[in-house]
Each structure stands twice: as structure tokens, then as C-alpha cells.
PDB file of N, CA and C in Angstrom:
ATOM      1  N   UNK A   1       0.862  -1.144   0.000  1.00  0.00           N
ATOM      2  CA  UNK A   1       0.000   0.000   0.000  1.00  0.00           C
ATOM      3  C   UNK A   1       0.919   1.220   0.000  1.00  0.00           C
ATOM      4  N   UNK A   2       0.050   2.357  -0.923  1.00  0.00           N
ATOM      5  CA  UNK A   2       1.282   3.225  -0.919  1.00  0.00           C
ATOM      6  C   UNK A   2       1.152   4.704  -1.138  1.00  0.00           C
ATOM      7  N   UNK A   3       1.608   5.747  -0.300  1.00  0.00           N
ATOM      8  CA  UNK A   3       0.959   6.979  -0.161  1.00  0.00           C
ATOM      9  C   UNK A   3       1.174   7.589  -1.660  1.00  0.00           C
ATOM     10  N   UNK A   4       0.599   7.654  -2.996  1.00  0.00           N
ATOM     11  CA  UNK A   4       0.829   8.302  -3.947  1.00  0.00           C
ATOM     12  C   UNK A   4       0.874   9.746  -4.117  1.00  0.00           C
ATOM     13  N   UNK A   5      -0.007  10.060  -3.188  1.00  0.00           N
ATOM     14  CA  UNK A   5       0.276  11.431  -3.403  1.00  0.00           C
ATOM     15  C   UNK A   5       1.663  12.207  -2.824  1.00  0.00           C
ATOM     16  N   UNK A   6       2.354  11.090  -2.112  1.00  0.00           N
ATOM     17  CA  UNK A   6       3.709  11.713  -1.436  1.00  0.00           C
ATOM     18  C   UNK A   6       4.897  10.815  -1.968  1.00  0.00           C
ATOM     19  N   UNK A   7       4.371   9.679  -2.415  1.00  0.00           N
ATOM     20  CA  UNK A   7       5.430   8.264  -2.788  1.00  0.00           C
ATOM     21  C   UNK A   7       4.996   7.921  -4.269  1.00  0.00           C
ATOM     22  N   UNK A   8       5.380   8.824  -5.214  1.00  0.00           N
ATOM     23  CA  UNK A   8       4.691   8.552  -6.929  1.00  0.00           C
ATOM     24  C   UNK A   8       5.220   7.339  -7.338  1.00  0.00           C
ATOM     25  N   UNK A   9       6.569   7.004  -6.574  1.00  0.00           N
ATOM     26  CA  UNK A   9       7.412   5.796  -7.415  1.00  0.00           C
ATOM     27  C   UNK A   9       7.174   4.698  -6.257  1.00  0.00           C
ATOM     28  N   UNK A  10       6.075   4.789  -6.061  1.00  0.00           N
ATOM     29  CA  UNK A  10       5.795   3.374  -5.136  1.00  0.00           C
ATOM     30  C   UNK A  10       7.089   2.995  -4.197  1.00  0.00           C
ATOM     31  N   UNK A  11       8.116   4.124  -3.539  1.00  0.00           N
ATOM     32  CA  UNK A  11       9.379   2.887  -3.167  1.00  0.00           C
ATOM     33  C   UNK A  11       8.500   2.700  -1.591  1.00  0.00           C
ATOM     34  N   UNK A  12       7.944   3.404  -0.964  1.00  0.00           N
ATOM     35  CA  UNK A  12       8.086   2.720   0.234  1.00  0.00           C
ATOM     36  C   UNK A  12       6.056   2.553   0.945  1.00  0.00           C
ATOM     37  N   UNK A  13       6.368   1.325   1.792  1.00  0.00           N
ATOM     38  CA  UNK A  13       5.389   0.493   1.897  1.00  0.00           C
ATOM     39  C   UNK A  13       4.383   1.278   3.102  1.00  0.00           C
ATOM     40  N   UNK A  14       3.183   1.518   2.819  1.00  0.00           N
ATOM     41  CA  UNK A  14       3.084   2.135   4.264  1.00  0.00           C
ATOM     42  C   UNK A  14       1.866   1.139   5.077  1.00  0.00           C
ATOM     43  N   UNK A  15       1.801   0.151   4.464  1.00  0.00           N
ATOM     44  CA  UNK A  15       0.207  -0.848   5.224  1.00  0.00           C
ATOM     45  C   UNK A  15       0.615  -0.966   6.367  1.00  0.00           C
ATOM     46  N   UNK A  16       1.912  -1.196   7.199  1.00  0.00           N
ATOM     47  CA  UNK A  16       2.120  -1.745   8.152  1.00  0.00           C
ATOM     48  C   UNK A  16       1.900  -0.457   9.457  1.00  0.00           C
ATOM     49  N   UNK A  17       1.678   0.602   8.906  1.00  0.00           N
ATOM     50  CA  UNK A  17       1.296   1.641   9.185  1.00  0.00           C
ATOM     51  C   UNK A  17      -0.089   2.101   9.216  1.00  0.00           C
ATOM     52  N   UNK A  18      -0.674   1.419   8.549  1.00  0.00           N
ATOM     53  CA  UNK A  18      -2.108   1.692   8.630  1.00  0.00           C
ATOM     54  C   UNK A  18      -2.951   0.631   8.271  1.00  0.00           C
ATOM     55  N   UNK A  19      -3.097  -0.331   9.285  1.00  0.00           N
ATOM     56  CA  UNK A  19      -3.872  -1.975   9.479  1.00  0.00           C
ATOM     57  C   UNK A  19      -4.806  -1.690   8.943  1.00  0.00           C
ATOM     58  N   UNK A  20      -5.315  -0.609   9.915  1.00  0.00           N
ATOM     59  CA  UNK A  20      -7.279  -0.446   9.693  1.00  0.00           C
ATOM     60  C   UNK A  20      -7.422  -0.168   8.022  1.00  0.00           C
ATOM     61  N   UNK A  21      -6.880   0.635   7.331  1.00  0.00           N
ATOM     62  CA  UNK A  21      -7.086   0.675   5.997  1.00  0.00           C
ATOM     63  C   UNK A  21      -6.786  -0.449   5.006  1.00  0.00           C
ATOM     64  N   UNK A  22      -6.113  -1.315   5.377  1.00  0.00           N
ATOM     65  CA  UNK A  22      -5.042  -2.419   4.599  1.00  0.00           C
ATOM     66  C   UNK A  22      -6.559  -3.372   4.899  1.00  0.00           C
ATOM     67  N   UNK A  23      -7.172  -3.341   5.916  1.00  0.00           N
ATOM     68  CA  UNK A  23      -8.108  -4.712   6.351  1.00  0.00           C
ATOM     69  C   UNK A  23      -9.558  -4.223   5.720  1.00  0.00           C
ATOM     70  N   UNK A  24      -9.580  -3.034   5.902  1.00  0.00           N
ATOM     71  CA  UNK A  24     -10.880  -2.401   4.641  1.00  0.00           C
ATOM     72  C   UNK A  24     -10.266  -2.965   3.197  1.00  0.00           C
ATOM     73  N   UNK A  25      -9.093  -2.852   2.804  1.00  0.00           N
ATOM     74  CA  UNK A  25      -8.969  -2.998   1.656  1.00  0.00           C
ATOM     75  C   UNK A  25      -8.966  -4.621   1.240  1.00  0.00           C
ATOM     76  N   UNK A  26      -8.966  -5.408   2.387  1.00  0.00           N
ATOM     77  CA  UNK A  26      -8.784  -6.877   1.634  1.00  0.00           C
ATOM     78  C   UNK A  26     -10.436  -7.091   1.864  1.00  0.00           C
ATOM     79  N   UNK A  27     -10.999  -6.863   3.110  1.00  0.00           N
ATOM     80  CA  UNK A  27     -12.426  -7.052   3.270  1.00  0.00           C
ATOM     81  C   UNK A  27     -13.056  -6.683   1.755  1.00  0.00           C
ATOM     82  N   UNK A  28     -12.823  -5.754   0.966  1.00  0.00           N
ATOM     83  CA  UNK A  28     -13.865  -5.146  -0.266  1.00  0.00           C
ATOM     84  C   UNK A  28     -13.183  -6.491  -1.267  1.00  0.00           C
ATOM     85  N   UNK A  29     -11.802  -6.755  -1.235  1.00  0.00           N
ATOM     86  CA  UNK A  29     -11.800  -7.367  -2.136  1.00  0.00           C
ATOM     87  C   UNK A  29     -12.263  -8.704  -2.213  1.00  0.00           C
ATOM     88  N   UNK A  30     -12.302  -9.559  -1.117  1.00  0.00           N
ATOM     89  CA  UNK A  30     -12.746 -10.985  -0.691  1.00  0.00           C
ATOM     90  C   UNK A  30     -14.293 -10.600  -0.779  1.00  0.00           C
ATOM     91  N   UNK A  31     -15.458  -9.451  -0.449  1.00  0.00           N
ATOM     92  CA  UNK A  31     -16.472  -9.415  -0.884  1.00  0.00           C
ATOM     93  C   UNK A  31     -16.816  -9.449  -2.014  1.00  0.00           C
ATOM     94  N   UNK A  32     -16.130  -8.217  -3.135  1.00  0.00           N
ATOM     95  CA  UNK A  32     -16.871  -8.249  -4.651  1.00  0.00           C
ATOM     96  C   UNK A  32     -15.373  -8.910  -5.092  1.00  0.00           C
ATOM     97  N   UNK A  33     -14.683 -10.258  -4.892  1.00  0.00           N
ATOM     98  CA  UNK A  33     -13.846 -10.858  -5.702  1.00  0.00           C
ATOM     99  C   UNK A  33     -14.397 -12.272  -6.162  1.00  0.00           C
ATOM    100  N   UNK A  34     -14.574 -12.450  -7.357  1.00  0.00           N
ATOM    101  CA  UNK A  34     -15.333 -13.506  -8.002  1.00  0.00           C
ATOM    102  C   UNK A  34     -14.064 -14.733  -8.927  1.00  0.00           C
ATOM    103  N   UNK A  35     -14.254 -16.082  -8.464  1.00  0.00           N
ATOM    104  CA  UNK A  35     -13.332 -16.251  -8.897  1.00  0.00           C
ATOM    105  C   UNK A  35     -13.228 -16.590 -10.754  1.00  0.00           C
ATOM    106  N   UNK A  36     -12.148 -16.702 -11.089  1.00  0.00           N
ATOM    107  CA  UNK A  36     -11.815 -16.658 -12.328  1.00  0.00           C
ATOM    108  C   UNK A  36     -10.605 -17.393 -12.319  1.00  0.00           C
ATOM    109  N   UNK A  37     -10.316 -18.307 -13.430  1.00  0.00           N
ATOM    110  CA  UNK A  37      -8.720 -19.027 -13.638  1.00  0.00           C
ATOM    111  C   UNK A  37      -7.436 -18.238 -14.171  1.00  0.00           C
ATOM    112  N   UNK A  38      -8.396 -17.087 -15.239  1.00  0.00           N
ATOM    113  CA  UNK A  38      -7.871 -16.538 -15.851  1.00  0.00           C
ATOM    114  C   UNK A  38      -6.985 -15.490 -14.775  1.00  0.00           C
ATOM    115  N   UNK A  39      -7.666 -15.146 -13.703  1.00  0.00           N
ATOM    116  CA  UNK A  39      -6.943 -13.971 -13.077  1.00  0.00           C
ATOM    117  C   UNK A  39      -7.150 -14.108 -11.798  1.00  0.00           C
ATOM    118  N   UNK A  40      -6.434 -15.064 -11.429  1.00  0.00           N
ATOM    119  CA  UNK A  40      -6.787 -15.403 -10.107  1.00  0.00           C
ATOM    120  C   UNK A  40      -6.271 -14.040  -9.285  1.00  0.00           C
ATOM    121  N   UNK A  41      -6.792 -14.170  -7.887  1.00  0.00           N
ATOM    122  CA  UNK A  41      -6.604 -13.144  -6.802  1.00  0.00           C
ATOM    123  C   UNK A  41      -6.149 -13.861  -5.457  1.00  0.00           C
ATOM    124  N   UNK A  42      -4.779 -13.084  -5.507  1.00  0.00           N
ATOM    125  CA  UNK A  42      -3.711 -13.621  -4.418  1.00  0.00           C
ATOM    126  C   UNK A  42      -3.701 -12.647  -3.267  1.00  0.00           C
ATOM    127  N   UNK A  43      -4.152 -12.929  -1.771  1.00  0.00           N
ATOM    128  CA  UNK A  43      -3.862 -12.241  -0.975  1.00  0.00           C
ATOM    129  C   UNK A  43      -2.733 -12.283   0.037  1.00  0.00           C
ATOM    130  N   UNK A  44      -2.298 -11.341   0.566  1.00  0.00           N
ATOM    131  CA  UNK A  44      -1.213 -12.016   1.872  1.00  0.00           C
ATOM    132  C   UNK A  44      -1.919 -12.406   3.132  1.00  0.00           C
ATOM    133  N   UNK A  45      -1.619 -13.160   3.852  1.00  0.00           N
ATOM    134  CA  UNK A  45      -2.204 -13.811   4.348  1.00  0.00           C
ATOM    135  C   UNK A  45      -2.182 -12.769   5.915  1.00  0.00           C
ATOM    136  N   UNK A  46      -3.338 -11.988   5.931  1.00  0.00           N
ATOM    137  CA  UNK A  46      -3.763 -11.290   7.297  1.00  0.00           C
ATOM    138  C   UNK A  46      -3.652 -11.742   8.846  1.00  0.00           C
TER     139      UNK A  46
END
């Protein structure tokens, strides 16, 4: 996860910094994530 508006070149990581947003963000995706072979969806493991 990564502050773009301050970090354009993606170098540094900030999820570990902000749980509560990182766990909204896997929650939306495990809700509207449908599976597919073609494109599967890999999470890290929370």
C-alpha cells in the first residue's frame, strides 16, 4: 500500500502503518472478488 500522493514511485510500503485501511482494503476485495482461472486473486495472508 502506498501513499501516492507523497510516494509517486511506489518505493516505500506504508500498510504496516495503517492496518485499519489495509483490512478495509482486503475485506472489499474478498467481498466483490469472483473467482476466475484466468486472473486469479492472491492475498497475503492477514
Amino acid at each position: 500500500m502506498y501513499n501516492l500522493a507523497e510516494d509517486i514511485y511506489e518505493d516505500t510500503d506504508v500498510a504496516a502503518q495503517h492496518p485499519e485501511i489495509l483490512q478495509q482494503m482486503v475485506n472489499i476485495v474478498l467481498r466483490e472478488h469472483t473467482d476466475n482461472d484466468l486472473f486469479p486473486a492472491t492475498l497475503p495472508q492477514l
